[in-house]
Protein backbone atom coordinates (compact mmCIF):
# COMPACT_ATOMS: atom_id res chain seq x y z
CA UNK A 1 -4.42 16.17 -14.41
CA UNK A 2 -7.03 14.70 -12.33
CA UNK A 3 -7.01 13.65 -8.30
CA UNK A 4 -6.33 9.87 -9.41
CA UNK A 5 -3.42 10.64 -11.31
CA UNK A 6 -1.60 12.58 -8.74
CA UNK A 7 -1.48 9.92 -6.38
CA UNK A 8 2.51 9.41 -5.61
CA UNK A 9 3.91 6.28 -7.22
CA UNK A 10 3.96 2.96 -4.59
CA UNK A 11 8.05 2.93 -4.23
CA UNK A 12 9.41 0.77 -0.99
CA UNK A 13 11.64 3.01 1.20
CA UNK A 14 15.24 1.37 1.97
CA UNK A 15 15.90 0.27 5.33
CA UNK A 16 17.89 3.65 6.12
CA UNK A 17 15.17 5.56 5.16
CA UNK A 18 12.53 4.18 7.19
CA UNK A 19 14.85 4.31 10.29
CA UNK A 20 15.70 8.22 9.89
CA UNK A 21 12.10 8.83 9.13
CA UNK A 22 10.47 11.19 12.26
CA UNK A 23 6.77 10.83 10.79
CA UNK A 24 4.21 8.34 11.54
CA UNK A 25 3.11 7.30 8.16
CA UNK A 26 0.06 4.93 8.57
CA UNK A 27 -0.46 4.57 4.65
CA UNK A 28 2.75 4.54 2.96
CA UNK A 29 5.14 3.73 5.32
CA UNK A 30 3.39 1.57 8.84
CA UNK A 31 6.20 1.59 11.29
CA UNK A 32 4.91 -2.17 11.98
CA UNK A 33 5.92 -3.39 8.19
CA UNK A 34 9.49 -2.33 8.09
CA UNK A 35 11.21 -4.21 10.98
CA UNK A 36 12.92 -6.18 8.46
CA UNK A 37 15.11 -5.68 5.86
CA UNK A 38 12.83 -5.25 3.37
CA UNK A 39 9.25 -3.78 3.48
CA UNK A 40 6.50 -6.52 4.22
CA UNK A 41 4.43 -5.64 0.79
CA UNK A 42 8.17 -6.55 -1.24
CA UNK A 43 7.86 -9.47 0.56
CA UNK A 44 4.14 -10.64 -0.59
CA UNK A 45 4.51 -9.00 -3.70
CA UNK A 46 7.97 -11.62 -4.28
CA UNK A 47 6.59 -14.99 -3.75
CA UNK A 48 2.71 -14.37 -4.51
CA UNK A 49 1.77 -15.31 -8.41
CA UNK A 50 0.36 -12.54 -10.41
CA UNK A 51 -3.25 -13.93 -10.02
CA UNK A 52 -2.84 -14.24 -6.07
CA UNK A 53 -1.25 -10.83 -6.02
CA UNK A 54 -4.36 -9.24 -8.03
CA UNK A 55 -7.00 -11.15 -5.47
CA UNK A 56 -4.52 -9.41 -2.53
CA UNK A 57 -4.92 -6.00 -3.60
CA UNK A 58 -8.51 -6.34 -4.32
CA UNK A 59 -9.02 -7.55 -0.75
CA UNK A 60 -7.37 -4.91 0.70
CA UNK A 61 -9.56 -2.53 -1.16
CA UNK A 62 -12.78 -4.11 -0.29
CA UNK A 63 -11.70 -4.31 3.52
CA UNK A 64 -10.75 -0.90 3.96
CA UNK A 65 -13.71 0.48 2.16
CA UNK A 66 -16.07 -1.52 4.25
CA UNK A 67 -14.30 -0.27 7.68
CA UNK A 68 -13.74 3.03 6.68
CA UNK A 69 -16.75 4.53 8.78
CA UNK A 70 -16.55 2.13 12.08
CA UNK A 71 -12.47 2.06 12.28
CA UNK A 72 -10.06 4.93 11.11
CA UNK A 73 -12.17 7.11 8.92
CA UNK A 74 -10.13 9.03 6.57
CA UNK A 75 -7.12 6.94 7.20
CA UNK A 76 -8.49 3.83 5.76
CA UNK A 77 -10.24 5.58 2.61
CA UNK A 78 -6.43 6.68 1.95
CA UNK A 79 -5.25 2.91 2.56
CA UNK A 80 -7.70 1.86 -0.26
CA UNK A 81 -6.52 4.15 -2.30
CA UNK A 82 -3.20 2.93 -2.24
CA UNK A 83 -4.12 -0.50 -2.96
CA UNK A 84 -6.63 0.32 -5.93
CA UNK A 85 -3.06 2.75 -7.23
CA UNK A 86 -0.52 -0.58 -6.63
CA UNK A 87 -3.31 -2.58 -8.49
CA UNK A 88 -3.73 -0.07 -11.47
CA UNK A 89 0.51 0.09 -11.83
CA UNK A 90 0.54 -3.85 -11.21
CA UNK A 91 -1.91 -4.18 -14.73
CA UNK A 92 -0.02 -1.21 -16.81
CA UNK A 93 3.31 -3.21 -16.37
CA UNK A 94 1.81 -6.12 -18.28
């Protein structure tokens, strides 16, 4: 098994999760994305088309690859990760 492989599946966390949840999560789980009753990225991932949705995830990747070294470092290399993984399971399903 390799490092890409082991990167943990891109599931939304219910409502009741995210409110008993103690931990700052900055990449999986931004306390600024679940105010509502559903997680923002449910949200885009609902009404965008698959093509839009594709050009979404990509963007994300390119931005936080660019900022990595002038923002959050580490952080943000993680963040593109998770985009490039939700990207990757977004093609396998077709």
């Amino acid at each position: 098994m390799n490092e890409w492989s082991e990167a943990p599946m891109i599931t939304p966390m219910s409502l009741e999760e995210r409110q008993r949840s103690k931990e700052r999560d900055n990449v999986n789980n931004p306390a600024h994305y679940g105010t509502g009753a559903i997680e923002c990225i449910e949200y885009i991932k609902d009404f965008l088309t698959d093509e839009e949705l594709i050009g979404y995830y990509r963007g994300n990747v390119a931005k936080y690859l660019h900022r990595w070294r002038y923002k959050n470092g580490v952080e943000d290399l993680k963040k593109a990760r998770w985009y490039l993984e939700a990207l990757i399971q977004q093609q396998e399903r077709k």
